[in-house]
Structures are given as C-alpha cells and as structure tokens.
Protein backbone atom coordinates (compact mmCIF):
# COMPACT_ATOMS: atom_id res chain seq x y z
CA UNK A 1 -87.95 52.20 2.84
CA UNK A 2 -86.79 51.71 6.64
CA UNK A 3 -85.62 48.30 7.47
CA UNK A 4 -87.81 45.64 8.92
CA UNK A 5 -86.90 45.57 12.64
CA UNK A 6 -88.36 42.13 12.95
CA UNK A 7 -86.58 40.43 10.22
CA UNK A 8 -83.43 41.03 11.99
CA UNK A 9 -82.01 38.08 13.33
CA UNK A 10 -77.92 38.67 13.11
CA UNK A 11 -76.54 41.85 14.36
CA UNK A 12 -73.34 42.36 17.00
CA UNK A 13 -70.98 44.88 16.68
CA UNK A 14 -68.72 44.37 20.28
CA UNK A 15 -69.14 42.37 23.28
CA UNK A 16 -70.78 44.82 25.83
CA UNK A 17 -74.29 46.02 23.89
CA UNK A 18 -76.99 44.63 25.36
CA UNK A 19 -77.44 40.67 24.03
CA UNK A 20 -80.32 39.25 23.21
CA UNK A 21 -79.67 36.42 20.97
CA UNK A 22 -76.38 34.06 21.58
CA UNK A 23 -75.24 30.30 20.77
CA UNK A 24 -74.00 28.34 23.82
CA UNK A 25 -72.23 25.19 22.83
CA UNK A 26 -72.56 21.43 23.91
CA UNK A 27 -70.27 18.81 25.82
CA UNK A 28 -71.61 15.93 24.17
CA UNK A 29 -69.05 13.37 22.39
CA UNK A 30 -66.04 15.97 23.23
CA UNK A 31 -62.66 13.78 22.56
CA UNK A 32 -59.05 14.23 23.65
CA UNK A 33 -57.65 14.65 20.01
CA UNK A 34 -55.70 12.55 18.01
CA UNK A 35 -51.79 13.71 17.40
CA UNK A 36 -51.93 16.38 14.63
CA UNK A 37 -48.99 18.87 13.35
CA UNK A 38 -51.08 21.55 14.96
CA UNK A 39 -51.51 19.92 18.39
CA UNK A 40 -50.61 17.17 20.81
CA UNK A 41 -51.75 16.09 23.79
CA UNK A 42 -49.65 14.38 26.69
CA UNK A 43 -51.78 13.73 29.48
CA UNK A 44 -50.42 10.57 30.87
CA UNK A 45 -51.50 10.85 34.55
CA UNK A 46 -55.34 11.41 33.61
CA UNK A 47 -54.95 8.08 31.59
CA UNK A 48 -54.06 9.50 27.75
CA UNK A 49 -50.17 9.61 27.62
CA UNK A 50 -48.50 11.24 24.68
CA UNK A 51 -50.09 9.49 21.46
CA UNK A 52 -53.45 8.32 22.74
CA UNK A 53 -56.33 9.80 22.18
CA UNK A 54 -60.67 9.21 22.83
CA UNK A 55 -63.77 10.49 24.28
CA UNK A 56 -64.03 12.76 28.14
CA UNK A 57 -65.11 10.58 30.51
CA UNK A 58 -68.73 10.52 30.51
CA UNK A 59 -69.38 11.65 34.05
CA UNK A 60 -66.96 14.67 33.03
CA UNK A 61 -69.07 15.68 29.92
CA UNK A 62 -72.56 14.76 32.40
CA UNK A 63 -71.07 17.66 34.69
CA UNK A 64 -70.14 20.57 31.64
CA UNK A 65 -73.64 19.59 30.52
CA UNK A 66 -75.21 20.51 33.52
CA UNK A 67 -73.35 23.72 34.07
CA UNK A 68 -73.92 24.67 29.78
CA UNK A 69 -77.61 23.87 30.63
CA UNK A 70 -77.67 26.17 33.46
CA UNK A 71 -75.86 28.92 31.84
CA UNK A 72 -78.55 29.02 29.18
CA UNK A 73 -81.25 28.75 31.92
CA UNK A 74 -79.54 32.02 33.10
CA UNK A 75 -79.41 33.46 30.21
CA UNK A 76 -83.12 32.81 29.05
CA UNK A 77 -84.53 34.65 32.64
CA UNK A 78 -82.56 37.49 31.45
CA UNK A 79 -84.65 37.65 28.30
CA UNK A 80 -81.60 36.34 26.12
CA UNK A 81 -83.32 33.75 23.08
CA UNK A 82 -80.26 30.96 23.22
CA UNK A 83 -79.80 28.32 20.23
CA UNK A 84 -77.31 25.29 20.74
CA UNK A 85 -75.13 23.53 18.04
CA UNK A 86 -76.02 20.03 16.99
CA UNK A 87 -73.54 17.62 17.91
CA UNK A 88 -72.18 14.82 15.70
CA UNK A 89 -69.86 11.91 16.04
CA UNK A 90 -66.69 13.37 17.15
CA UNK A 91 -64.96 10.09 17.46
CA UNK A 92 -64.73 9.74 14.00
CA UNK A 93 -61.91 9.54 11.23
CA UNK A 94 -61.92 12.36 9.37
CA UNK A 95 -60.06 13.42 5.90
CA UNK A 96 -59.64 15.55 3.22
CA UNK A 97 -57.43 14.48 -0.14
CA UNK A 98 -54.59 16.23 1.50
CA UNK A 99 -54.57 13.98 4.84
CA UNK A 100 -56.19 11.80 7.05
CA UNK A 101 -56.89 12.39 10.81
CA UNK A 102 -57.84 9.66 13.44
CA UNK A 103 -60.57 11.92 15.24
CA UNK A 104 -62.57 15.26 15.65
CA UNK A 105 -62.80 17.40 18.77
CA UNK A 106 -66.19 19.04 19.87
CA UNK A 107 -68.67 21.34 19.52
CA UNK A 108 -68.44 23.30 23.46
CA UNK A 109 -66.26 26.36 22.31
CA UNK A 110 -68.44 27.97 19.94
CA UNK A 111 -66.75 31.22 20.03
CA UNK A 112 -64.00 29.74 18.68
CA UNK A 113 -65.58 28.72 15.37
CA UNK A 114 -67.75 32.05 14.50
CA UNK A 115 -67.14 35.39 14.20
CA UNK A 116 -70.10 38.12 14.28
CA UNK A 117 -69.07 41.45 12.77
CA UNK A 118 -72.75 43.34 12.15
CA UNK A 119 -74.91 41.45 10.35
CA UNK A 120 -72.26 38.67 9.37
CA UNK A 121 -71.35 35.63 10.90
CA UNK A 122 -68.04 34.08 9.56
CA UNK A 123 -67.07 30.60 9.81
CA UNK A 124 -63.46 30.68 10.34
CA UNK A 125 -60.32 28.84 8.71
CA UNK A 126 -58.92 27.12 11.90
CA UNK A 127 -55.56 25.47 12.15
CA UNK A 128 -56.05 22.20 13.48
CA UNK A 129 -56.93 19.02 11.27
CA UNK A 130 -59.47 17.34 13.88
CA UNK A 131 -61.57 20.87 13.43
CA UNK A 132 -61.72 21.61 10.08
CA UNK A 133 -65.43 19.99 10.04
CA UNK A 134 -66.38 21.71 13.30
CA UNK A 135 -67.81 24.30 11.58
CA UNK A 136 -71.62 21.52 10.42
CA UNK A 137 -71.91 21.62 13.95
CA UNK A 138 -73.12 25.46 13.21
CA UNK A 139 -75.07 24.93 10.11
CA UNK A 140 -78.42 23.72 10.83
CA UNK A 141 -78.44 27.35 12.45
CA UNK A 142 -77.19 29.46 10.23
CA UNK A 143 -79.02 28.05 7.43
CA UNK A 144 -81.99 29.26 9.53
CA UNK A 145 -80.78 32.37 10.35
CA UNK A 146 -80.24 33.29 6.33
CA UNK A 147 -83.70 31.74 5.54
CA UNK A 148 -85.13 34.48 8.32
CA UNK A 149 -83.12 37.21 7.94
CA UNK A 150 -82.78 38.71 4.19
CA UNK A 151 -79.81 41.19 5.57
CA UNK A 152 -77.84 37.96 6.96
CA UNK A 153 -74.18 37.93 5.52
CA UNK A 154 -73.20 34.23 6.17
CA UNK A 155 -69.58 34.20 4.47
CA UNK A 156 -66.80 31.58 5.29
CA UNK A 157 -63.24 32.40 5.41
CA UNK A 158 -60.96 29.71 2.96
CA UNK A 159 -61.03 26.45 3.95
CA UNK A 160 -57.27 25.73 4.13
CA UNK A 161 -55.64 22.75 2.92
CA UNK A 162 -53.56 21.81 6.29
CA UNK A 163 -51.04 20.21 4.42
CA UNK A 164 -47.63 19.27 6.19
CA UNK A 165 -46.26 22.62 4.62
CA UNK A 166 -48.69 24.08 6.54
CA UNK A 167 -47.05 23.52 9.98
CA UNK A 168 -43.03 23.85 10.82
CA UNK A 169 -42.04 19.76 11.50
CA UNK A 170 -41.86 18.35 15.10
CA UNK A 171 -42.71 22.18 16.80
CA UNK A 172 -44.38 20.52 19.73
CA UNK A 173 -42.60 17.90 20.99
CA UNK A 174 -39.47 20.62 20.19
CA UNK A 175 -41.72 23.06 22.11
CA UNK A 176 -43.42 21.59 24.95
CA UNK A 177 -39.57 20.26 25.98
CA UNK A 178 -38.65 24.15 26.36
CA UNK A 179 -38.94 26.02 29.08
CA UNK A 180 -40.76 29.29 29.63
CA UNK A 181 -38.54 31.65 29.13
CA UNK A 182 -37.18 29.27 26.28
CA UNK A 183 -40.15 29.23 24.37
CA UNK A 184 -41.39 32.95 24.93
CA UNK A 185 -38.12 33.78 22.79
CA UNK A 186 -40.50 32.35 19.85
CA UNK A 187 -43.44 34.76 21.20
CA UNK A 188 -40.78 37.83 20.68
CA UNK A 189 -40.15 36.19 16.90
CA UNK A 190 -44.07 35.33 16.34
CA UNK A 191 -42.55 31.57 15.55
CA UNK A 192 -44.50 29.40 16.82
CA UNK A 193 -46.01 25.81 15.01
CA UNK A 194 -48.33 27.41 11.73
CA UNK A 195 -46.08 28.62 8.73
CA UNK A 196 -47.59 31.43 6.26
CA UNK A 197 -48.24 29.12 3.29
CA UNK A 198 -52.23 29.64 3.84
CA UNK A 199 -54.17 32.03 6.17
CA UNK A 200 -55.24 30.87 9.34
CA UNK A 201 -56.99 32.06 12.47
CA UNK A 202 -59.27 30.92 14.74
CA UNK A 203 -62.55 33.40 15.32
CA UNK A 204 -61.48 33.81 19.43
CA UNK A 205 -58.29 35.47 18.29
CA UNK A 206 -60.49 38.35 17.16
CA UNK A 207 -61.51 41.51 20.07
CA UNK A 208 -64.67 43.23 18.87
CA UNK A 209 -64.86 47.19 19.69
CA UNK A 210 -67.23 48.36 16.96
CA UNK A 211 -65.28 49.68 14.00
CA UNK A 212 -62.01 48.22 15.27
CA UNK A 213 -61.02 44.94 15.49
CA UNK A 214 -57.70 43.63 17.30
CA UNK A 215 -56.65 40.16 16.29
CA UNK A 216 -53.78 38.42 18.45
CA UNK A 217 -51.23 36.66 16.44
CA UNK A 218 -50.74 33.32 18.34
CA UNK A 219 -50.39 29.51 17.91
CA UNK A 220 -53.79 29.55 15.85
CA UNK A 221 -53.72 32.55 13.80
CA UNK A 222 -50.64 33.94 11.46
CA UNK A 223 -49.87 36.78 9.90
CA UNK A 224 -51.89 35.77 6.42
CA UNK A 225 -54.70 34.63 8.64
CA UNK A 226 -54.96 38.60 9.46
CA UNK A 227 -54.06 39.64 6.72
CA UNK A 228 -56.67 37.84 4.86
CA UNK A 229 -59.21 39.47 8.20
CA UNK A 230 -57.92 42.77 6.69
CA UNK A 231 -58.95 42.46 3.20
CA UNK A 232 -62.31 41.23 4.53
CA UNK A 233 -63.42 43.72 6.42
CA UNK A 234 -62.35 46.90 4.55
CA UNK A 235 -64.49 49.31 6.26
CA UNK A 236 -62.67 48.30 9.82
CA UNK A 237 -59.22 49.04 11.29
CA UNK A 238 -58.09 45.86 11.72
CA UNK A 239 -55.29 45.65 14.09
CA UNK A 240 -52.48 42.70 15.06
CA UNK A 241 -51.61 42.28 18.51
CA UNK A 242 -49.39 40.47 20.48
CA UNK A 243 -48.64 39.86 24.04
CA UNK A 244 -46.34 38.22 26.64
CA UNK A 245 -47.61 34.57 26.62
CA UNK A 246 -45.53 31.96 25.83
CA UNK A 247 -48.29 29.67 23.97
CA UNK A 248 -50.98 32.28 22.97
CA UNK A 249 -54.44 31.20 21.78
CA UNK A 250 -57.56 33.22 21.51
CA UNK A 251 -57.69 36.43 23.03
CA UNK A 252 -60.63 36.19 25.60
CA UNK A 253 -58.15 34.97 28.05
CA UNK A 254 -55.46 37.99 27.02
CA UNK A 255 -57.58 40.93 26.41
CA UNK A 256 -61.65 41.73 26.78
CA UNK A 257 -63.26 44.65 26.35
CA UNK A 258 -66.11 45.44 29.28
CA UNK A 259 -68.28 48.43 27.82
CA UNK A 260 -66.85 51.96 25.94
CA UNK A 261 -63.57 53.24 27.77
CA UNK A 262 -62.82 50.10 29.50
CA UNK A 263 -61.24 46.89 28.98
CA UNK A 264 -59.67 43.85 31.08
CA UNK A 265 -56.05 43.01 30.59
CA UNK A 266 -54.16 39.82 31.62
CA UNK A 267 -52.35 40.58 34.85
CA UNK A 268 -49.00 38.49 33.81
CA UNK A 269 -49.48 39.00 29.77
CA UNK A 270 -48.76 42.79 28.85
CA UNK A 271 -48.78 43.26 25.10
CA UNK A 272 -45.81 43.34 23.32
CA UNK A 273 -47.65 45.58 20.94
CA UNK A 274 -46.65 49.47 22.45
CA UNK A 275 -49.03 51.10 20.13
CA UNK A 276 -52.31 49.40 21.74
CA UNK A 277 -51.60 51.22 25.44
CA UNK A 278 -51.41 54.00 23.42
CA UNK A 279 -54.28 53.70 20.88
CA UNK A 280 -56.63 53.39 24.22
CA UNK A 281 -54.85 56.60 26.00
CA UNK A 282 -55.00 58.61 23.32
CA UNK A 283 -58.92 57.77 22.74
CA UNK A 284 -59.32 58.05 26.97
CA UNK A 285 -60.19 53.98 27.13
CA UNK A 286 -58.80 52.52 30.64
CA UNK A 287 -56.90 49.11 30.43
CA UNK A 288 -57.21 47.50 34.29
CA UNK A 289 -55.30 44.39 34.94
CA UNK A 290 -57.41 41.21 35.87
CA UNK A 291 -57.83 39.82 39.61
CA UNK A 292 -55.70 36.77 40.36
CA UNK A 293 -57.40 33.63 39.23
CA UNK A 294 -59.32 31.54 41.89
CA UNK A 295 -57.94 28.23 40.43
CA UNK A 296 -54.60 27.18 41.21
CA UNK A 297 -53.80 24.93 38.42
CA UNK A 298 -55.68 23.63 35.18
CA UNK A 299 -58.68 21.13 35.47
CA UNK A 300 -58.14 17.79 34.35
CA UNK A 301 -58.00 17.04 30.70
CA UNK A 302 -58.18 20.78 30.16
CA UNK A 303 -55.39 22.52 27.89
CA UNK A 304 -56.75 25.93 29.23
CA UNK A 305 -55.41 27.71 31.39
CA UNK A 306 -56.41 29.01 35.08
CA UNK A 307 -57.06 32.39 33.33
CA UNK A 308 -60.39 31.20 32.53
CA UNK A 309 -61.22 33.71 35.21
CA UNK A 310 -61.28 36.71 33.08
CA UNK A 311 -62.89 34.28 30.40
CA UNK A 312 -66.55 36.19 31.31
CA UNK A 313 -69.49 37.08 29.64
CA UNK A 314 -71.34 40.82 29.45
CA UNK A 315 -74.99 40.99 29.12
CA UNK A 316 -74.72 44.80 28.29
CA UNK A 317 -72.51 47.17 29.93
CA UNK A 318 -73.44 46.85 33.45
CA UNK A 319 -73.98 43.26 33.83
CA UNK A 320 -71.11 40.29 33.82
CA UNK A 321 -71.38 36.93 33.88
CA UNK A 322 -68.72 35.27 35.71
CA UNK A 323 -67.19 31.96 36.95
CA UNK A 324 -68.89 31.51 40.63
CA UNK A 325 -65.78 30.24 42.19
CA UNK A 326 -63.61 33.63 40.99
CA UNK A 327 -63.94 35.91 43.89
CA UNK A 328 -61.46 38.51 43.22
CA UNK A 329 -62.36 39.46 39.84
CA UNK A 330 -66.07 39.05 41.00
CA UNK A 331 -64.94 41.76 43.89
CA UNK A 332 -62.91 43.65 40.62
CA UNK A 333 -66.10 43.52 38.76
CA UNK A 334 -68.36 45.43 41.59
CA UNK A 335 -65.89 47.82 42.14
CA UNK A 336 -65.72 48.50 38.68
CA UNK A 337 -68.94 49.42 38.70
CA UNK A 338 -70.86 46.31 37.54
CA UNK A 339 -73.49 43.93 38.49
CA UNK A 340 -72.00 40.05 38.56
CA UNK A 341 -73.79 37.03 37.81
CA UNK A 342 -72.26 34.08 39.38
CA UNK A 343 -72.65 30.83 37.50
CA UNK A 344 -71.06 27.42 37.77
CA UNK A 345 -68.55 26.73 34.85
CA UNK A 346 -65.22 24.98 35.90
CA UNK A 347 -66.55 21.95 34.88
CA UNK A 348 -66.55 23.22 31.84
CA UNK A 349 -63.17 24.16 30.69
CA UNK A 350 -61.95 20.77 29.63
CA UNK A 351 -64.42 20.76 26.88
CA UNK A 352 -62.61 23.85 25.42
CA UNK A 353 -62.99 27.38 27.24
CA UNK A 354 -64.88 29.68 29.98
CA UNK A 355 -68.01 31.37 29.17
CA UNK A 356 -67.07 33.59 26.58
CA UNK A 357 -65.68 30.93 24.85
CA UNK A 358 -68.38 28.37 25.05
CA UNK A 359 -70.29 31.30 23.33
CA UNK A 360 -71.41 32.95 20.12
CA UNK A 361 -73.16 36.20 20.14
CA UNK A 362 -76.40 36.23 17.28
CA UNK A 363 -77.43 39.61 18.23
CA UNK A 364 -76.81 42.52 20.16
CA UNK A 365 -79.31 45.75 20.70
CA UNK A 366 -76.84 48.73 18.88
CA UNK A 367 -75.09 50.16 15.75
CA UNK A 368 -71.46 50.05 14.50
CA UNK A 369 -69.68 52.77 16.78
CA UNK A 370 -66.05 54.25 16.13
CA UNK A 371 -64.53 54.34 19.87
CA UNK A 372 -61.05 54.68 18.82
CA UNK A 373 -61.59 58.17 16.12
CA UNK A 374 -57.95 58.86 17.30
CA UNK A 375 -55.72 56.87 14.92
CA UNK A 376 -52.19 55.61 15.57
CA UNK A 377 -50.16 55.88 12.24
CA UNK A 378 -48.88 51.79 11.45
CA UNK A 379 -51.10 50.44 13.63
C-alpha cells in the first residue's frame, strides 16, 4: 500500500530541500556554565571571571527573545509550521552517579542537540556535563511527533558516562594559555580536551548531503563519537573531516552545504582533510569561500565566534536566511544566485549559535539523493 502522505511528520535528508517543518530554540534561563572538564569560561570583564558562573543578563536574553520570536514570525509567512523547546530551570545542580555539576546551560542551540537523517531524529551524546539533560528540553516534541507519525525513528545515541577519564586533566586552562599557532599543533594531532574512552559528538558536527554525511572531528566530537555515527547509519558514507581551526566545534561555522553542487567554506579554515576538495571535484560540486564577517569581534558573553556570518539558514535552494547586519556574504549570496532574507540575530549568539544553529529541521519536501556517486577509496 503507498504511504500516508499526511501521517508524515519527520523527514530531512540535507539542508537545502525545501523546509516546511523546523524547531527554533528559546533564550529563556540561558546560564554562563559552571567549570566542567569539558569547558570553562573566563569572562572577567563582562562580570564572570574564571570560576564563576549564573544566568545572561535578563535584558540580554529579552533581546535573543525578540530576534528568536521574529525569526519564527519569518519563518511562519513563508509557510514553514515552527515548534519551540520547553525550557526548564537551567540554574540548577545537576548529577548523575558518576559526578555532580553546579549548573545546566540552555535550550537556544537546538541544532546542536538533534540530528535529522530521513525519518529519524537522534538525540545526541554531547560532551559537556551541564548538557547531558538538554536533550527533555526536546521531548515533549518528539513524543508528539512519534505519537503522529507511525514511520518516526526517534533513537538516542549512548548516553555517556562523562567520567574524569573521559576528558585529558587541566586541557583548558593548559589550552586557552597557548597561543594560536601553539594550540593548532593539537588540531594537526586531533588532541584536543575529550579522550576515546566513550563516543561523543555533538549533532552540529554533522553536514547533511543526502546519502553522505561529513562529521568534523573537533573539541565535541572524537573519533568513537564517529565511529559509533558510522555503525548507525549503515546505509550512508559517513565521512570524518577536519579543518584548520584551532578550537573546532560544530561544523555550520566550517562548512555548509547551499543546494546540489554547491557549498560554503570558511575563508581562513581550509580542511586539513585533502580527500574532501577532491570528493566534490570529482562529483562537479563547487566549494566557494565565505565573505568576510560583518562583526569585528565576538558579542559579549558569547564563546562563538564572528563566523556566525556563514551560520545561515536555506529555505530551499534558492532562498537564504541570513544575519541582517552581514553585507558581504548577503552580496555573496545574490551573486550566487540566491534570494536573501535579512533577519536580526546578533543578539542571539551568546545564547549559543547563528541561525542554523538555533535550529532543528522536522521536515523537508524530498527523498534521500546520492550527490557524491563518485567514491574516494579511504574516505
């Protein structure tokens, strides 16, 4: 019998088909996290020096509300259905019998949490002790989406244990003392804080392109994290990338793709990986190299980066929705062909990420496509 169209709630095979169904996340209750193995925060001039930790200011979290609110206002006049996580007491101790950690983080970077491969939405492992319950912010929904959808895979990768063996001792304070070129030397040895004892990997490490999938190795995500991605998804080429950032994490800042044959590149991160240029020549894909970011320097209480400004959203492959104050990869964007939505969103990144970030596709018009039929051998 052919497949009820209108049961069909989850389906998204890459990030250009034409959306229709997305989560956007929330502001609400977002704290500066307490010191972890995984992380640390030092932000002594902003009023939370090295050891401190406690909610955004409120007026901050006011402002990301607004501009979350009016992404999803965009989003709905474009026909898109949007759904929003519930929110829950960040500020909160946490613990598992393993450990005990002094707060939570937030619920704004959804795309971070969940991975949609087809009709499956994974909850993934991630790395750091203040999100390992991140993932109840998502469940109201997905519970919903299984109880309307009988083709709904809802699968969760391992929770890990986040033990101290779990992490390498002291990396950060060791690390953030380095200097650039200092600590890209452990980008070149894939060293970084995470050890292999458990998989790991945060869901924004993964690029979606149909029947492949490129996960970046990084702070977040190790090598049994993709491993473990491999074993998952057997009937996808599931391929580990790397490239020249000092402190990866997540990929929508790195590498995006923008619709079949084309994807955006970070201008001052090539990949160290020589068999992804030629993976996409060999399959006649273009890689262009991102405009130079509007912003000159991070926002306050932010630990992303100014390359938020490839950090964009497609509605399907002609459409883009990007940071209003980002003019030149706006001006990139028309040349390449597309129509760009401008939307407020700076306000935004201290709460965890850019648009793509603060969002989860549910489901996308299309099938799974193989845009890549030309195999490198190892890769």
């Amino acid at each position: 019998m052919p497949e009820d169209q209108s049961k069909i709630v989850v389906n998204s095979w890459n990030e250009w088909n034409p959306l229709k169904h997305i989560i956007v996340g929330r502001a609400d209750g977002t704290m500066v996290q307490a010191p972890e193995p995984a992380t640390q925060r030092n932000w002594a001039e902003d009023g939370f020096p090295l050891g401190t930790f406690g909610p955004l200011p409120e007026e901050m979290a006011e402002k990301a509300n607004l501009q979350l609110d009016n992404l999803t206002s965009v989003l709905e006049q474009h026909g898109v259905k949007v759904d929003r996580p519930t929110v829950l007491d960040f500020s909160q101790s946490v613990q598992t019998p393993d450990w005990v950690q002094e707060s939570m983080f937030g619920t704004m970077p959804a795309r971070d949490i969940l991975l949609t491969v087809g009709n499956e939405i994974l909850e993934a492992t991630m790395s750091q002790r203040s999100r390992w319950f991140e993932y109840l912010c998502y469940r109201p929904l997905l519970e919903r989406y299984y109880k309307e959808d009988p083709n709904f895979r809802w699968e969760a990768a391992p929770k890990p244990r986040l033990m101290d063996r779990s992490f390498r001792k002291e990396f950060w304070p060791m690390f953030d003392a380095m200097k650039t070129d200092e600590q890209m030397q452990h980008t070149l040895k894939m060293e970084w804080g995470l050890t292999e004892v458990e998989p790991l990997f945060d869901a924004a490490d993964v690029g979606r392109f149909g029947k492949d999938l490129f996960v970046q190795r990084s702070t977040v995500t190790n090598a049994a994290g993709i491993d473990w991605l491999r074993r998952h998804f057997p009937n996808h080429r599931v391929h580990e990338v790397s490239f020249a950032d000092p402190s990866p994490a997540h990929i929508d800042a790195t590498f995006l793709p923008l619709r079949p044959g084309l994807a955006l590149i970070n201008r001052i991160r090539p990949p160290l990986t020589p068999q992804l240029r030629e993976l996409f020549e060999k399959n006649d894909w273009e890689i262009v190299e991102s405009a130079a970011p509007g912003q000159k320097k991070k926002a306050k209480l932010s630990f992303c980066s100014v390359w938020l400004s490839m950090n964009v959203l497609m509605l399907d492959e002609k459409t883009v929705i990007v940071e209003e104050q980002e003019n030149s990869q706006m001006e990139q964007f028309d040349q390449l062909g597309f129509n760009v939505i401008p939307v407020p969103f700076w306000d935004v990144s201290p709460f965890g990420g850019g648009l793509h970030c603060a969002t989860v596709d549910v489901y996308r018009e299309g099938k799974l496509e193989d845009y890549f039929p030309k195999q490198i051998a190892g890769f």
